[in-house]
C-alpha atoms as a PDB file:
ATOM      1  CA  UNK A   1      -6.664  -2.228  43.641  1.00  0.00           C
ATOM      2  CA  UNK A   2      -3.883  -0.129  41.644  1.00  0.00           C
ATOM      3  CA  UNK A   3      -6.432   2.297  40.512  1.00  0.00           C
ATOM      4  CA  UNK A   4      -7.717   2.584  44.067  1.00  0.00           C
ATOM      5  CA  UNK A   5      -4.693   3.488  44.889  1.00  0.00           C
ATOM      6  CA  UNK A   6      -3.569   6.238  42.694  1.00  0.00           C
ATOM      7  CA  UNK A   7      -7.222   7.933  42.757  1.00  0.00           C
ATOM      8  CA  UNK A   8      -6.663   7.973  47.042  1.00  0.00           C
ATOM      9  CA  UNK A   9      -3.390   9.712  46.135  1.00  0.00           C
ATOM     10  CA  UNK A  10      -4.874  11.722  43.627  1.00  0.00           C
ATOM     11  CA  UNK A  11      -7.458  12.999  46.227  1.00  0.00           C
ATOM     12  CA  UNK A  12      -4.787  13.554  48.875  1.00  0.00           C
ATOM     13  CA  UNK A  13      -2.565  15.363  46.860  1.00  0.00           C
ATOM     14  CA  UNK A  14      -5.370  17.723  46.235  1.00  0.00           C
ATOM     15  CA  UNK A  15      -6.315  18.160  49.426  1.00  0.00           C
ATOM     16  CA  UNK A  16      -3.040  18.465  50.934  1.00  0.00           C
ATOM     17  CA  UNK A  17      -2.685  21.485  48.035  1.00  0.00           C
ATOM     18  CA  UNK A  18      -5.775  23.341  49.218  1.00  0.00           C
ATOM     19  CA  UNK A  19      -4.607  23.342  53.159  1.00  0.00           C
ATOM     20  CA  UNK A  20      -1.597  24.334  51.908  1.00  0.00           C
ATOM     21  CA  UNK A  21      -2.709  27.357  49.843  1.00  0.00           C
ATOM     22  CA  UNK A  22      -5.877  28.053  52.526  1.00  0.00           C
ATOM     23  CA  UNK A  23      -3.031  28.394  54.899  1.00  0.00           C
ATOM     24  CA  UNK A  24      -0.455  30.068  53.018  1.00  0.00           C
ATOM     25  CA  UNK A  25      -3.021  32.979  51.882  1.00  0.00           C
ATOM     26  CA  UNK A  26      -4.257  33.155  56.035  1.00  0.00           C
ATOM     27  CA  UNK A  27      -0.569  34.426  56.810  1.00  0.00           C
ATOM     28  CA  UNK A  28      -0.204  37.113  54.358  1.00  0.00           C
ATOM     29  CA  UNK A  29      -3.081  39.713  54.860  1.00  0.00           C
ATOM     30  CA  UNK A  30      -2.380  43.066  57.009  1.00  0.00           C
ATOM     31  CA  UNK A  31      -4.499  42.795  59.923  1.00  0.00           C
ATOM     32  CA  UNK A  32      -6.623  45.745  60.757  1.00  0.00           C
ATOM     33  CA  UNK A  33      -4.648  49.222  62.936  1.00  0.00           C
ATOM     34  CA  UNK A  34      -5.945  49.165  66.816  1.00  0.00           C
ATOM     35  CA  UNK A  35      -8.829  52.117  66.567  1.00  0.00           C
ATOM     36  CA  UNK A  36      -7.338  54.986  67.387  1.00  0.00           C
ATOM     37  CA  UNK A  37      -9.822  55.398  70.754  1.00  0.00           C
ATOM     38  CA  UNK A  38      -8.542  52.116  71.558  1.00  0.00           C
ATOM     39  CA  UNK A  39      -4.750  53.604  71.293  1.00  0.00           C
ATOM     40  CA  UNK A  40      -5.485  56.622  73.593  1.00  0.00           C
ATOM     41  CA  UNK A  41      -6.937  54.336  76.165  1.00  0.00           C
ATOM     42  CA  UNK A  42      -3.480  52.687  76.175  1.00  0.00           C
ATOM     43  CA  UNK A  43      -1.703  55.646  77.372  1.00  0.00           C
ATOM     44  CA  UNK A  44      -3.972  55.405  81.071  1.00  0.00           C
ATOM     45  CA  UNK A  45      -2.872  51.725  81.608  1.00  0.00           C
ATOM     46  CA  UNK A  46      -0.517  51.033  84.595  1.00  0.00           C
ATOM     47  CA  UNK A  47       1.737  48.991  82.909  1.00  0.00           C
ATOM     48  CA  UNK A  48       1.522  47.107  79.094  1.00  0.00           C
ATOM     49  CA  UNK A  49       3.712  44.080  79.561  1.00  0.00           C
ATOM     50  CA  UNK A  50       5.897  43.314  76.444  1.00  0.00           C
ATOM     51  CA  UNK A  51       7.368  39.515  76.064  1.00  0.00           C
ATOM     52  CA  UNK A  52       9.045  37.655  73.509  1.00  0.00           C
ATOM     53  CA  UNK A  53       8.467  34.051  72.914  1.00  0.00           C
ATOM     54  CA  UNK A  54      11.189  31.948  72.004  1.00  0.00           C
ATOM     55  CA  UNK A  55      11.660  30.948  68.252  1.00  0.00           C
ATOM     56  CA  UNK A  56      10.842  27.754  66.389  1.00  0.00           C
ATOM     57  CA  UNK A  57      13.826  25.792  65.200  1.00  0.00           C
ATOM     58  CA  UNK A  58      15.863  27.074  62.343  1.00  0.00           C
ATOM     59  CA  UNK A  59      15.424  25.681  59.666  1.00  0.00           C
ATOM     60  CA  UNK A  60      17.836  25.655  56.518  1.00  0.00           C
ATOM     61  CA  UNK A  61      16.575  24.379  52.898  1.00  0.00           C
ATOM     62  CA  UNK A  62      18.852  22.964  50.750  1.00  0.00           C
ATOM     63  CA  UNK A  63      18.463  21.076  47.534  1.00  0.00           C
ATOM     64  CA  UNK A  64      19.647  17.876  48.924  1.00  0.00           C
ATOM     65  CA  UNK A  65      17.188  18.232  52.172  1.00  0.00           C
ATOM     66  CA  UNK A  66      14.320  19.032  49.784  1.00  0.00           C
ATOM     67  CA  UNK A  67      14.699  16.028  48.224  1.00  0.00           C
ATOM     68  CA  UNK A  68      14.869  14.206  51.211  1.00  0.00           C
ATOM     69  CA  UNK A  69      11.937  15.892  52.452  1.00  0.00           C
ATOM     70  CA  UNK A  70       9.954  14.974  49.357  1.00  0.00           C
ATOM     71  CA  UNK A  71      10.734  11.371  49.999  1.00  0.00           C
ATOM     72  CA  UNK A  72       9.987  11.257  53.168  1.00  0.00           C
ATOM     73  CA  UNK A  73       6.817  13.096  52.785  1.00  0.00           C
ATOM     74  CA  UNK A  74       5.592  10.563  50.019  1.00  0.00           C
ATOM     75  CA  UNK A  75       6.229   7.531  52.725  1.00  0.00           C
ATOM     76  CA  UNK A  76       4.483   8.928  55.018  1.00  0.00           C
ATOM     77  CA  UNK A  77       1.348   9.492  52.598  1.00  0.00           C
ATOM     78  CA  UNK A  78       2.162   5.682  51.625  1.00  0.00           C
ATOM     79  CA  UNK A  79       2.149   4.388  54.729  1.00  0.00           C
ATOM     80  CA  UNK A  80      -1.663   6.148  55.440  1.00  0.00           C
ATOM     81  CA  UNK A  81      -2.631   4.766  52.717  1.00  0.00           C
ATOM     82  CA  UNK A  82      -1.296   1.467  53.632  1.00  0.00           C
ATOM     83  CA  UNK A  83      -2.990   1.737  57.215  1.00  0.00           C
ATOM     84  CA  UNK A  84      -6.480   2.167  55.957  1.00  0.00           C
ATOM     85  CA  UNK A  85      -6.673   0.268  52.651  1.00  0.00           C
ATOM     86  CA  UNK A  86      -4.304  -2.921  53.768  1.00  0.00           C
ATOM     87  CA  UNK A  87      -5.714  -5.951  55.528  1.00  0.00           C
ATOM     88  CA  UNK A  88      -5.421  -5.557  59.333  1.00  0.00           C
ATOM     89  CA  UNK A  89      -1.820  -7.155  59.762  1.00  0.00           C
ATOM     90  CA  UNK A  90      -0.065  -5.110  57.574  1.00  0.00           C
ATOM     91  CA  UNK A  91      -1.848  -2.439  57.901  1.00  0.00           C
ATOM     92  CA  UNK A  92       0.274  -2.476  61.605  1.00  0.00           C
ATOM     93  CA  UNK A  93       3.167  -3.139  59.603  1.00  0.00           C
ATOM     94  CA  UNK A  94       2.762  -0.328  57.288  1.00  0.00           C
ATOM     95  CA  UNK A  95       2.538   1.971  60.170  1.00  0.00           C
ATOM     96  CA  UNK A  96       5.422  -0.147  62.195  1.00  0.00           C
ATOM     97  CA  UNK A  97       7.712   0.134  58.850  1.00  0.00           C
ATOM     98  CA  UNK A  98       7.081   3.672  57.209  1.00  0.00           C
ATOM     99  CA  UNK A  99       6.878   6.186  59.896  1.00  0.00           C
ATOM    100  CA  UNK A 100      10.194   5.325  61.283  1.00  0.00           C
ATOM    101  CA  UNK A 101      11.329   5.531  57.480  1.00  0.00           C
ATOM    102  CA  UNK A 102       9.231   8.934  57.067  1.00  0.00           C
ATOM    103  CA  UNK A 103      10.760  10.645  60.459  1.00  0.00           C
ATOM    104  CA  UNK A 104      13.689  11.549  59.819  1.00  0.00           C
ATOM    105  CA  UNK A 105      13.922  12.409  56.474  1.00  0.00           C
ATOM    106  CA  UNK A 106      10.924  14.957  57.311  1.00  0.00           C
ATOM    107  CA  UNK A 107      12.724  16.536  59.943  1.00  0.00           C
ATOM    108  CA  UNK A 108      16.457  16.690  58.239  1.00  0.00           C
ATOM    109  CA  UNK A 109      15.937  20.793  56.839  1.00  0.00           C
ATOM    110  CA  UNK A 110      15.432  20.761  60.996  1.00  0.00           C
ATOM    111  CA  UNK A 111      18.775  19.298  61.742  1.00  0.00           C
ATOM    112  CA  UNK A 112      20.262  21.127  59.082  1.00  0.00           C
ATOM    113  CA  UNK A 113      19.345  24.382  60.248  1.00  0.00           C
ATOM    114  CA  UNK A 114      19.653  23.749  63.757  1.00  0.00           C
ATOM    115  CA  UNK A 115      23.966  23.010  63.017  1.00  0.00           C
ATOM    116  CA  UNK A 116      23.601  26.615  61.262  1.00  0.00           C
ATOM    117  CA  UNK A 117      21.835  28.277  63.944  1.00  0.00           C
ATOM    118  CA  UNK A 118      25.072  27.159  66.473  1.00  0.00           C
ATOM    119  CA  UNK A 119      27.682  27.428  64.194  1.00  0.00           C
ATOM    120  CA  UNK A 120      26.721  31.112  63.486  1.00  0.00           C
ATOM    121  CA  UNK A 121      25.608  31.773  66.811  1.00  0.00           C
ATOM    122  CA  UNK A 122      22.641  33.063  65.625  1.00  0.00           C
ATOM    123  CA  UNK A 123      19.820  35.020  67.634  1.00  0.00           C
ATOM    124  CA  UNK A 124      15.937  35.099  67.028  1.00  0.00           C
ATOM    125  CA  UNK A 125      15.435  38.892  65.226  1.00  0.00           C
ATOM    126  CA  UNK A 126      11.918  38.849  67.131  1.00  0.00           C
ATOM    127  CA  UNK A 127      13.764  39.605  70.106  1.00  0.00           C
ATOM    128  CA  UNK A 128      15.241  42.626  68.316  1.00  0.00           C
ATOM    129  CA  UNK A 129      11.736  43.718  66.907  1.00  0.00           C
ATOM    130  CA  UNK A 130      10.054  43.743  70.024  1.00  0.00           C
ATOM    131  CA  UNK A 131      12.699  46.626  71.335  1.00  0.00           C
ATOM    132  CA  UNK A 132      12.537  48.311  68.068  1.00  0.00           C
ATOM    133  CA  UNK A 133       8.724  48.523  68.061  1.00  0.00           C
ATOM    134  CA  UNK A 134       8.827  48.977  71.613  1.00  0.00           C
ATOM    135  CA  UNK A 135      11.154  52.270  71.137  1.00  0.00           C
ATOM    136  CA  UNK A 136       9.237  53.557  67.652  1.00  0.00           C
ATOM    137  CA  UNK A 137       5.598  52.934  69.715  1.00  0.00           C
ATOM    138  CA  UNK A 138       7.222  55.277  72.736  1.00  0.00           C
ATOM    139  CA  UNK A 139       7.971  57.991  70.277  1.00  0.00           C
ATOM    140  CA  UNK A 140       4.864  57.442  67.698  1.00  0.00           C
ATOM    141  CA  UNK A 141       2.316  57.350  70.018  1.00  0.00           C
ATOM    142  CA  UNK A 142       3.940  58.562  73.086  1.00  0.00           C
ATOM    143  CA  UNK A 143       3.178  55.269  75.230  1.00  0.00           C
ATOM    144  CA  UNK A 144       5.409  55.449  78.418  1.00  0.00           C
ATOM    145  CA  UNK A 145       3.715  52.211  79.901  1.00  0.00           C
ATOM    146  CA  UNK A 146       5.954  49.397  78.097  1.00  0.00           C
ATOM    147  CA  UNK A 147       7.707  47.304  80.306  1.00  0.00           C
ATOM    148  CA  UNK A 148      10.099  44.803  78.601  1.00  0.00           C
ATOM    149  CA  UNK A 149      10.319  41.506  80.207  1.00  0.00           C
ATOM    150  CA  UNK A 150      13.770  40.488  81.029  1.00  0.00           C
ATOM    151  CA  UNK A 151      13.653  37.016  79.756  1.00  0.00           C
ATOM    152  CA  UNK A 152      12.599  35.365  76.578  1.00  0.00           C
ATOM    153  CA  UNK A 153       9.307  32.456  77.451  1.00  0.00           C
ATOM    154  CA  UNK A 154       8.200  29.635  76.348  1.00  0.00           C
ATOM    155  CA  UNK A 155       4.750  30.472  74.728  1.00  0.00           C
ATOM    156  CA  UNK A 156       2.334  29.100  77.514  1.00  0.00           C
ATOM    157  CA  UNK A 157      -0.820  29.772  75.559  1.00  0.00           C
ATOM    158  CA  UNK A 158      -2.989  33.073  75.588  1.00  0.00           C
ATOM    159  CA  UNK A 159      -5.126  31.587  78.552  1.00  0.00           C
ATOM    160  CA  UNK A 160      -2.199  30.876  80.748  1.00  0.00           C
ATOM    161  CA  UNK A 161      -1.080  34.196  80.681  1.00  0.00           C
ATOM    162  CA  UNK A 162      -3.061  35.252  83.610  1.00  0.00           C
ATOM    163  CA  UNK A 163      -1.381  33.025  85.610  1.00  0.00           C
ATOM    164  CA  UNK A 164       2.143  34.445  84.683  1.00  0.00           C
ATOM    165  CA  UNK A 165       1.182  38.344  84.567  1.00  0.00           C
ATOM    166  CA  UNK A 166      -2.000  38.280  86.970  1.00  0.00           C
ATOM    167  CA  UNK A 167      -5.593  39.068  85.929  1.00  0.00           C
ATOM    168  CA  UNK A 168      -6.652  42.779  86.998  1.00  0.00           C
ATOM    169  CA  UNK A 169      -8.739  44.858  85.017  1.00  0.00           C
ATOM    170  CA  UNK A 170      -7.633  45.775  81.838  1.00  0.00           C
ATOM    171  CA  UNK A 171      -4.206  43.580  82.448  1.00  0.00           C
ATOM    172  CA  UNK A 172      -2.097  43.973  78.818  1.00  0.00           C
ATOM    173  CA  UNK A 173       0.312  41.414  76.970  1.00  0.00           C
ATOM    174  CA  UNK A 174       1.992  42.455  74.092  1.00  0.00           C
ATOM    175  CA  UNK A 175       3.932  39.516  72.479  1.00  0.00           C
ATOM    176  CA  UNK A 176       6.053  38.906  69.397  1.00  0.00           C
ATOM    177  CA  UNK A 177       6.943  35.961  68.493  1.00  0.00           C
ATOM    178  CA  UNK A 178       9.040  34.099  65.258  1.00  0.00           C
ATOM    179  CA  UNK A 179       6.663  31.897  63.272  1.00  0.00           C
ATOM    180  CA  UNK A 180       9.212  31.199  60.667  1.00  0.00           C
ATOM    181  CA  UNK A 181      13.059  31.493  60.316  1.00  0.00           C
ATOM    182  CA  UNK A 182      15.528  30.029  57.843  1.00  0.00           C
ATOM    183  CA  UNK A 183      17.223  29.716  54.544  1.00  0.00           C
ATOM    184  CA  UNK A 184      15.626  28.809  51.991  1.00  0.00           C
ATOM    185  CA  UNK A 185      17.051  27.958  48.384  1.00  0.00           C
ATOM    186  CA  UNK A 186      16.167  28.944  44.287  1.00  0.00           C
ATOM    187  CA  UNK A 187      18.611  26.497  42.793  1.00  0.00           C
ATOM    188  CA  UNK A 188      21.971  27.838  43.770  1.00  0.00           C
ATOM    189  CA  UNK A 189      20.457  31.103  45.175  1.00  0.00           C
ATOM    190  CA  UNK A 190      20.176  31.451  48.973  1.00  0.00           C
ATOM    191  CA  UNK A 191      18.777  33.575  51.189  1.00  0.00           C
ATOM    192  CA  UNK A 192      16.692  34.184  54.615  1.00  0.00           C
ATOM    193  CA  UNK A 193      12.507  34.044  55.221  1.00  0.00           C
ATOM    194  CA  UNK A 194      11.837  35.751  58.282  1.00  0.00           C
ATOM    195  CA  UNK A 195       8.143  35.745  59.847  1.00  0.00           C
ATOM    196  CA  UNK A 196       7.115  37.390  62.943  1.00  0.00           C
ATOM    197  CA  UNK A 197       3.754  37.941  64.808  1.00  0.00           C
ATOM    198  CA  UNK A 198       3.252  40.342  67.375  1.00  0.00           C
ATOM    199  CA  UNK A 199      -0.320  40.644  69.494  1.00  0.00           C
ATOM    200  CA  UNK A 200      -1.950  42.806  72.185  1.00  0.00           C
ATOM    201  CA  UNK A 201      -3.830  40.925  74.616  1.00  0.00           C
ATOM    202  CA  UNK A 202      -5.996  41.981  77.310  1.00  0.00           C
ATOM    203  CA  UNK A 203      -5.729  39.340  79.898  1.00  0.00           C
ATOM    204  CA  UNK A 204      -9.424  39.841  82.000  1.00  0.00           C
ATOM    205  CA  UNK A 205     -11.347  38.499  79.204  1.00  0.00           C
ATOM    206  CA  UNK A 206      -8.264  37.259  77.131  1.00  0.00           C
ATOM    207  CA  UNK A 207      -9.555  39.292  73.800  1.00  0.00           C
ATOM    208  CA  UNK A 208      -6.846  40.267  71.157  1.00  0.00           C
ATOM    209  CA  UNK A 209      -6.822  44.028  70.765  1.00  0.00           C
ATOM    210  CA  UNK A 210      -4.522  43.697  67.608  1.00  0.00           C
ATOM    211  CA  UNK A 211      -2.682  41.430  66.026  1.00  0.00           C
ATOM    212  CA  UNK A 212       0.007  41.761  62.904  1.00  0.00           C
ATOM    213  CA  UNK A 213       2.096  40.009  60.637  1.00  0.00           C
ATOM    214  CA  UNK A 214       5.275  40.386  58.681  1.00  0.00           C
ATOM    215  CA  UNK A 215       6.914  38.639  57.040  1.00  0.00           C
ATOM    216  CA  UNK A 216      10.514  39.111  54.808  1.00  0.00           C
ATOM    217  CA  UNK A 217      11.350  36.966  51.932  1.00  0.00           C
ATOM    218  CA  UNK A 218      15.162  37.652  50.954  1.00  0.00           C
ATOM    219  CA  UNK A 219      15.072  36.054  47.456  1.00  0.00           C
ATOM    220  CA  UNK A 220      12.461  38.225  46.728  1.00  0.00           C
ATOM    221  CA  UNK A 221      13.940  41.779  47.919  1.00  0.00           C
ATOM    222  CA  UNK A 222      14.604  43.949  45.774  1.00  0.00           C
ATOM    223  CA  UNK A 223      18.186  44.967  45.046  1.00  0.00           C
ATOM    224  CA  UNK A 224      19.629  42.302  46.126  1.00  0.00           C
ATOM    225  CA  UNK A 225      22.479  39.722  44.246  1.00  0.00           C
ATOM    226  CA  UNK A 226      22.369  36.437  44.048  1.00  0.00           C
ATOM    227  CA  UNK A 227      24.211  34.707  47.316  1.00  0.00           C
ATOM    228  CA  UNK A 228      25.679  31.096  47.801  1.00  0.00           C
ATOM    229  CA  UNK A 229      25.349  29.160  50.333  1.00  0.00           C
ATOM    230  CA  UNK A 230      28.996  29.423  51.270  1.00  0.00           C
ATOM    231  CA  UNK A 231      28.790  33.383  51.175  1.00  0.00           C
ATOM    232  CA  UNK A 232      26.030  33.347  53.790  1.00  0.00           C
ATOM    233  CA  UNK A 233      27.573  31.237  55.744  1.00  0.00           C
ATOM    234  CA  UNK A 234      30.876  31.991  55.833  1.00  0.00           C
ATOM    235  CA  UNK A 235      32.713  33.539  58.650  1.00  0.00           C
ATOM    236  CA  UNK A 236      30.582  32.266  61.926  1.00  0.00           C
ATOM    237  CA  UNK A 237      27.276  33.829  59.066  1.00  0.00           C
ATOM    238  CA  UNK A 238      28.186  37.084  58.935  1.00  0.00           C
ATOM    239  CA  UNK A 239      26.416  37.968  55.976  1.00  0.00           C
ATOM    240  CA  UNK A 240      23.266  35.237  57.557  1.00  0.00           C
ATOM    241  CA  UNK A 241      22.920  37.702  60.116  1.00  0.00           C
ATOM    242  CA  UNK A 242      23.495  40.943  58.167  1.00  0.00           C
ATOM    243  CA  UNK A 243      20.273  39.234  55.987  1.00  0.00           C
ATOM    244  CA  UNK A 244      18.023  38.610  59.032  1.00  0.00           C
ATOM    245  CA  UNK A 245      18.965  42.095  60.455  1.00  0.00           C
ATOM    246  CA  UNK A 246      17.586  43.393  57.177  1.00  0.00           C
ATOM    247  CA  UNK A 247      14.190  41.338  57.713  1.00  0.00           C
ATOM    248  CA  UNK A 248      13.891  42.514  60.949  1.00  0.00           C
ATOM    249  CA  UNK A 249      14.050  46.481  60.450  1.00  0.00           C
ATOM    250  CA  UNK A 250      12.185  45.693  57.931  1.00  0.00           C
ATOM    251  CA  UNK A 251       9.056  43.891  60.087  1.00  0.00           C
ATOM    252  CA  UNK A 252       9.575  46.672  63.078  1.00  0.00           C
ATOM    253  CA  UNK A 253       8.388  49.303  60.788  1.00  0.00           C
ATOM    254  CA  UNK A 254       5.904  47.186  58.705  1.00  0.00           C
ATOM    255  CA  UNK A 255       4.335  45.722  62.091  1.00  0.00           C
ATOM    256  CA  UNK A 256       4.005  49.799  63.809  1.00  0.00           C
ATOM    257  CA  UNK A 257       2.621  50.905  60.446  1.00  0.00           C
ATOM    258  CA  UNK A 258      -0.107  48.465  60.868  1.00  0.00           C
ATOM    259  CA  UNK A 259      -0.558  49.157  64.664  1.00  0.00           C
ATOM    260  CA  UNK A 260      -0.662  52.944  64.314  1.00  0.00           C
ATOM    261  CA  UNK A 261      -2.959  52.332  60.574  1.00  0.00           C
ATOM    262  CA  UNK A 262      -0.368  54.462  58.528  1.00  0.00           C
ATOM    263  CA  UNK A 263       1.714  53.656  55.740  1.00  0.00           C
ATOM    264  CA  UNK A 264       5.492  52.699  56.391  1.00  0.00           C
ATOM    265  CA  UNK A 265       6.501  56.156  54.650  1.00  0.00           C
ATOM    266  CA  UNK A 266       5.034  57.793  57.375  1.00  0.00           C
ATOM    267  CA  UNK A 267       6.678  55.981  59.946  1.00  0.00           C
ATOM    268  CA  UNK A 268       9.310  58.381  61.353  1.00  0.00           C
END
């Protein structure tokens, strides 16, 4: 039974690793510039709708939560385990006993990061990127069409669009939204990950026109000093914000050099 065990770890471990990597490698690749046809035909649209969708939670990674994370992560896999190899009573009590002990130690870089996020006030960047590309795209490719909408949404899913905006012909969306936003830790070194996707949607037969990615790792930009946790968030996270300002000029230019297919040097 003991061997069992460990090789039905050994297996999920492994596969847990690919997904991980599969979907780690997915995120990372420039997608392809809207054809530059494509970009002219923008400029004879009524109106190109721009929205931002409100962010995921903040999260903040600290040793201590890691660790917690880790343990929580390996009760949960214990308690699968338990549910499909144990004998039908505990089996129940496997799942009655471990996933309130996996919960909330899975979710406590959540909690953490969510104090953070209202201590410091803090605002999702992709708000700020949207208006940034918005303003570059108006000058770049001299779209006059944008309209911003006034209030951040709730993503209701690409489909359900066409009940917020309407379907006519040729109908555009063009969305950002945060897919990732926190600190995150390399032993006493901290710093900000910032992700953000933005998309172009036509609505009539809901097809993505473009879509890109950026995303800004702090620990790994270059120039930069080493930063405690205290220093980033000391006074309300000044220097928090100052960081995810950085990630976000950063992604406005990186996201309209892969819109326009140029490199970010050419960006004006």
């Amino acid at each position: 039974m003991l061997n069992k065990i460990i090789r039905n770890l050994i297996v999920l471990s492994i596969g847990w690793s690919v997904l991980a990597a599969g979907c780690t490698s997915a995120g990372t690749g420039k997608r392809p510039s809207l054809p530059y046809d494509e970009r002219l035909q923008l400029k004879d649209q009524r109106k190109i709708h721009a929205v931002h969708y409100l962010p995921p939670p903040f999260t903040a990674k600290t040793p201590g939560a890691n660790a917690r994370e880790f343990g929580g992560g390996m009760i949960a896999i214990a308690t699968l385990i338990g549910i499909f190899i144990a004998p039908p009573p505990f089996a129940g009590l496997s799942l009655l006993v471990g996933i309130p002990l996996a919960g909330p130690l899975i979710e406590s870089s959540s909690r953490l990061g969510a104090k953070v996020e209202e201590r410091a006030s803090l605002e999702d960047p992709s708000l700020m990127v949207m208006k940034g590309f918005v303003s570059a795209l108006t000058s770049e490719a001299e779209l006059n069409n944008i309209e911003l909408t006034p209030v951040s949404m709730i993503d209701p899913g690409v489909n359900d669009l066409k009940q917020v905006f309407g379907k006519d012909s040729g109908e555009l969306v063009l969305f950002f939204r945060t897919t990732e936003w926190g600190l995150v830790q390399n032993f006493l070194d901290y710093d900000v990950v910032y992700s953000v996707n933005a998309s172009l949607v036509r609505l009539e037969d809901v097809r993505f026109l473009w879509s890109g990615d950026c995303t800004f790792h702090g620990l790994n930009a270059p120039g930069r000093s080493a930063k405690s946790w205290d220093e980033l968030t000391a006074d309300n996270g000044a220097l928090l914000k100052a960081r995810l300002d950085a990630g976000r000029a950063i992604c406005v230019r990186e996201l309209l050099a892969q819109f326009l297919g140029k490199e970010e040097t050419e960006i004006k």
